[in-house]
Protein backbone atom coordinates (compact mmCIF):
# COMPACT_ATOMS: atom_id res chain seq x y z
CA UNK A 1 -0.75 9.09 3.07
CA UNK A 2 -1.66 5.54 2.20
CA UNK A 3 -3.51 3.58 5.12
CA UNK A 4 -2.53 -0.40 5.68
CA UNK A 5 -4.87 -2.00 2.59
CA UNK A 6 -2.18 -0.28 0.53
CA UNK A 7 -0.49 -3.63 -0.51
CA UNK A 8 -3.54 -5.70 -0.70
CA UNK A 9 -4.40 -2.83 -3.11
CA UNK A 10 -1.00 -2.91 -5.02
CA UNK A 11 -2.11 -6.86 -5.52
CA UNK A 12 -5.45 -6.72 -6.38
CA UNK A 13 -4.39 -3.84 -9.05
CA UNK A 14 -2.07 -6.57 -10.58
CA UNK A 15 -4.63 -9.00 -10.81
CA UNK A 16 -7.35 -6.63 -12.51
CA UNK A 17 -5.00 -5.84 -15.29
CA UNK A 18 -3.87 -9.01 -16.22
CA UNK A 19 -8.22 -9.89 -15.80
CA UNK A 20 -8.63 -7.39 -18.18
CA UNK A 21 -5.96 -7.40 -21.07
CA UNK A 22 -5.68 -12.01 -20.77
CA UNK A 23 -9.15 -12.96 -20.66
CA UNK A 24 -10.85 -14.52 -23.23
CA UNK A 25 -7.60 -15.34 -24.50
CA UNK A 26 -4.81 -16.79 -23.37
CA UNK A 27 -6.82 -17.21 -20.28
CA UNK A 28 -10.64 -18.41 -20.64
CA UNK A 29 -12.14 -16.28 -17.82
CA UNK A 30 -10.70 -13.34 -15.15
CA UNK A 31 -11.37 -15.68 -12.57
CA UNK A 32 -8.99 -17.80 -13.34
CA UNK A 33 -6.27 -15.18 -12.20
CA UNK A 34 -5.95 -14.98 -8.74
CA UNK A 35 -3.73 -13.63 -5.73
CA UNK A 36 -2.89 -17.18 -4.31
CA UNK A 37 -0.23 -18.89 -2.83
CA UNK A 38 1.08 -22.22 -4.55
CA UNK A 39 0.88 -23.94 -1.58
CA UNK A 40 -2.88 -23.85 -1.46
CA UNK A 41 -4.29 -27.15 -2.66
CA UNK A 42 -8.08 -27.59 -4.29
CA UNK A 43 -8.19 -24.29 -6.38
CA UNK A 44 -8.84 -24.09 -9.58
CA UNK A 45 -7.24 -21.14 -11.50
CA UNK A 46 -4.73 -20.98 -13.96
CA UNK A 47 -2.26 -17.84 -13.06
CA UNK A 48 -1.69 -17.18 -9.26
CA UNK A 49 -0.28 -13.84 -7.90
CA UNK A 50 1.78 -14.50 -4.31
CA UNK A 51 3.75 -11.83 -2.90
CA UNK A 52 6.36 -13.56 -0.91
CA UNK A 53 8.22 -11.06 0.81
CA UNK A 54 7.96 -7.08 2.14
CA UNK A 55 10.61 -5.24 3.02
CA UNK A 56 11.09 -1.79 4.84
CA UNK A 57 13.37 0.26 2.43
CA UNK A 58 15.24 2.59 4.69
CA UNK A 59 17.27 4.71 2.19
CA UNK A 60 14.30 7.35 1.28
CA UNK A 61 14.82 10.60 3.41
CA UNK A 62 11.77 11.62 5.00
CA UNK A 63 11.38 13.89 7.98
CA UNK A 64 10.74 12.88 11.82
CA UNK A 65 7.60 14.48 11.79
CA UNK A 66 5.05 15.93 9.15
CA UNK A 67 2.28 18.59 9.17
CA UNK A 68 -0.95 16.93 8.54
CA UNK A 69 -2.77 20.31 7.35
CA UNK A 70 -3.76 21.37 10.80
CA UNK A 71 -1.60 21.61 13.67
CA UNK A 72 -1.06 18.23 14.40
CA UNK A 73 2.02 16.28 13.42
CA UNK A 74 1.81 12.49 12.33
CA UNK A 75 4.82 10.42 11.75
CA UNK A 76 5.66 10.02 7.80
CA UNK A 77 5.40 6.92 6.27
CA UNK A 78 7.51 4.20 5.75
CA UNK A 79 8.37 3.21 2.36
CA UNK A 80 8.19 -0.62 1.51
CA UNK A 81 9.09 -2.86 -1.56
CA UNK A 82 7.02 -5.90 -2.30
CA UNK A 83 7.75 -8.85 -4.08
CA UNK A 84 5.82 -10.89 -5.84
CA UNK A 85 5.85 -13.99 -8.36
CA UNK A 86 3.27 -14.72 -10.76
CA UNK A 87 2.95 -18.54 -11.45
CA UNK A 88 0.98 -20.95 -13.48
CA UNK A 89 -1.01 -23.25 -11.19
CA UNK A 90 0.12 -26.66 -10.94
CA UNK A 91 -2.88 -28.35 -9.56
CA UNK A 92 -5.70 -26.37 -12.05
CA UNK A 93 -7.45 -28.98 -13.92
CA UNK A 94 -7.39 -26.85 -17.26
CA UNK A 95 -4.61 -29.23 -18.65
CA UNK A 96 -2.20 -26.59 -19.52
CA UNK A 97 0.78 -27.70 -22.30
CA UNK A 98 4.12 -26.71 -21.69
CA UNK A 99 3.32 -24.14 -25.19
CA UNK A 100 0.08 -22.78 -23.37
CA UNK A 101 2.08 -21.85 -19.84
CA UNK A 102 4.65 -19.67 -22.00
CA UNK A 103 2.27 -18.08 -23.80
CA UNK A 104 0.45 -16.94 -20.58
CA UNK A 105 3.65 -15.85 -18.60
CA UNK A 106 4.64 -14.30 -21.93
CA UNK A 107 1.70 -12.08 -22.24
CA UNK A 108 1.71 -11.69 -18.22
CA UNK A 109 5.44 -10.16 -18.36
CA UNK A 110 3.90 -8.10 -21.86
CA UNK A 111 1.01 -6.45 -19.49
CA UNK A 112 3.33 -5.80 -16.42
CA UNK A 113 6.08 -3.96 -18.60
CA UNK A 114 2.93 -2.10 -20.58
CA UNK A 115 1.26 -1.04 -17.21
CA UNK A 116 4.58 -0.52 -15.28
CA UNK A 117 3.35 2.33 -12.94
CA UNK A 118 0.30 3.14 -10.94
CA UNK A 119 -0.79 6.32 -9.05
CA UNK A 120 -1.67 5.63 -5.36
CA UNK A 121 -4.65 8.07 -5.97
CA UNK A 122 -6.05 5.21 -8.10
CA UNK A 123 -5.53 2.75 -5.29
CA UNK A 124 -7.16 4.79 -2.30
CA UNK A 125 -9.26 7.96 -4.00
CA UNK A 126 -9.67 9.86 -0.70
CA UNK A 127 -5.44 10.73 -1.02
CA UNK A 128 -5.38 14.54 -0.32
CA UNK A 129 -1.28 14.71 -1.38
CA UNK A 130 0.31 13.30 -4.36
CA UNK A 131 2.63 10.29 -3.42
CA UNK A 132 5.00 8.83 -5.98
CA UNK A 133 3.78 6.18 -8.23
CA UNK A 134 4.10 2.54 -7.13
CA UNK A 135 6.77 0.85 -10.28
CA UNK A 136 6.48 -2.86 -11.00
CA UNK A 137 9.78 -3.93 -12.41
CA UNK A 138 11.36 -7.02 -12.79
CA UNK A 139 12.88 -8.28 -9.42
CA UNK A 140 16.87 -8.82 -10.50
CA UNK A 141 16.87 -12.30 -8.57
CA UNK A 142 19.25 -15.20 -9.31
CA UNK A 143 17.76 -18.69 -10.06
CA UNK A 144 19.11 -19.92 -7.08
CA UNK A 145 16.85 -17.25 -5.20
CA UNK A 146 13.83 -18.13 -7.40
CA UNK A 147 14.20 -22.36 -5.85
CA UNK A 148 14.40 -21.01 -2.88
CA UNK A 149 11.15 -19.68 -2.56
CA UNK A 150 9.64 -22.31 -3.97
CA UNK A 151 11.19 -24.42 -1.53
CA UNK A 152 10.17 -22.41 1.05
CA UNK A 153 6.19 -23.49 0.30
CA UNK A 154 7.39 -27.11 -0.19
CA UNK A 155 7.03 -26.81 -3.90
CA UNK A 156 9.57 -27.88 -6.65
CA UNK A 157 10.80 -25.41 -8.53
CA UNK A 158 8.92 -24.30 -12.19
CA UNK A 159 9.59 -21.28 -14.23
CA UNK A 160 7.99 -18.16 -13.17
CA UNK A 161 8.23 -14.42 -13.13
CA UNK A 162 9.44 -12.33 -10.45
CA UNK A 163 8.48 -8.97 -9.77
CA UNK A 164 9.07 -5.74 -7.35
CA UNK A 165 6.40 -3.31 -6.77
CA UNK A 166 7.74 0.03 -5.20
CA UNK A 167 7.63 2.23 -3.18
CA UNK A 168 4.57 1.78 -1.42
CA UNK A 169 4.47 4.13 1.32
CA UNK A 170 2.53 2.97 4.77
CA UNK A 171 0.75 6.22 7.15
CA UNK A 172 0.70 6.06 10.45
CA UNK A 173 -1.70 6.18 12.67
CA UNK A 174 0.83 8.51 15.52
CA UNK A 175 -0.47 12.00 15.71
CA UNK A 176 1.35 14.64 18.03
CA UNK A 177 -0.06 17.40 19.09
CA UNK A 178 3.32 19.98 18.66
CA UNK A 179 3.78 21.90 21.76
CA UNK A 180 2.13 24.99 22.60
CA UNK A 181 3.51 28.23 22.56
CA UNK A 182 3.67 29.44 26.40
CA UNK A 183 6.18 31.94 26.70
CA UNK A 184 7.15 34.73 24.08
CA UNK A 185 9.79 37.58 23.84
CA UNK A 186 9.56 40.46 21.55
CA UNK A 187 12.52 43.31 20.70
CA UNK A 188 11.46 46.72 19.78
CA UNK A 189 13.76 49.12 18.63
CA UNK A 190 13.34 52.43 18.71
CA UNK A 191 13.91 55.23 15.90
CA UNK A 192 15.75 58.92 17.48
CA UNK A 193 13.45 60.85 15.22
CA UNK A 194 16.06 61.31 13.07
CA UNK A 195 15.82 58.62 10.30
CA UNK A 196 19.25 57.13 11.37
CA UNK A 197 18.04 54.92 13.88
């Protein structure tokens, strides 16, 4: 089960493929992508990741309790859904045109649909069971949802893309030890010797 740097994994996965398949071109150099906020001032890169909300999905079934292997019982995991937008930075001093900021959020959305999926294995490698993988897809938000977060950092409003990045399942760290066994009854019927019990 996935321990609590799951989502800082989930965003720094994001941010080394769009390193890898935008840089030298439409982005000079992978540090100019970045998991950022726009409400930080002074930094200079050109695309920012900012998740900007988690939420605890609580229509996946999962049991009470699950074996871990040995017999203890831990809690399952909670699936979450996290939510991200990618944005072009408004204070780099790379003096973007409006041309050059839809050709990098139009090769950014190209990369996120190409690489849509990834295994938690690849996230944390010492996973012992398979989870499901972790789906970006476009988060089905109206505009009027898009201002508002925006507005919610004090920023005005510029275009952006908006993505949701689940399920990301979360361990947890309760381990029960199941009751032991203190009392057992046993039946034993006996055959008459002849065969017809």
């Amino acid at each position: 089960m996935a321990d609590y740097p799951i989502i800082a994994d989930v965003s720094q996965h994001m941010v080394k493929i769009l390193r890898e398949k935008m840089c030298p071109e439409p982005i000079p150099s992978p540090n100019n992508i970045s998991v950022s906020s726009p409400a930080e001032q002074d930094v200079d890169y050109i695309l920012g990741l900012y998740l900007y909300d988690i939420r605890e999905e609580g229509e996946v079934s999962i049991p009470s309790l699950m074996g871990t292997g040995r017999t203890r019982l831990r809690r399952p995991p909670r699936p979450y859904s996290l939510y991200y937008m990618l944005f072009i930075n408004g204070s780099s001093q790379m003096g973007l045109k409006a041309a050059d900021t839809q050709k990098i959020l139009g090769r950014a959305a190209q990369i996120i649909n190409d690489g849509n999926s990834v295994d938690p294995r690849r996230l944390q490698s010492w996973l012992e069971t398979p989870e499901p993988p972790v789906v970006f897809t476009p988060a089905k938000i109206s505009l009027e949802d898009k201002v508002r977060v925006w507005s919610a950092i004090n920023k005005p409003y510029q275009v952006s893309l908006f993505y949701k990045a689940a399920p990301v399942f979360l361990s947890s760290e309760i381990v029960v030890d199941p009751p032991r066994v203190t009392e057992a009854q046993f039946t034993i019927n006996m055959l008459d010797g002849r065969g017809d019990g």
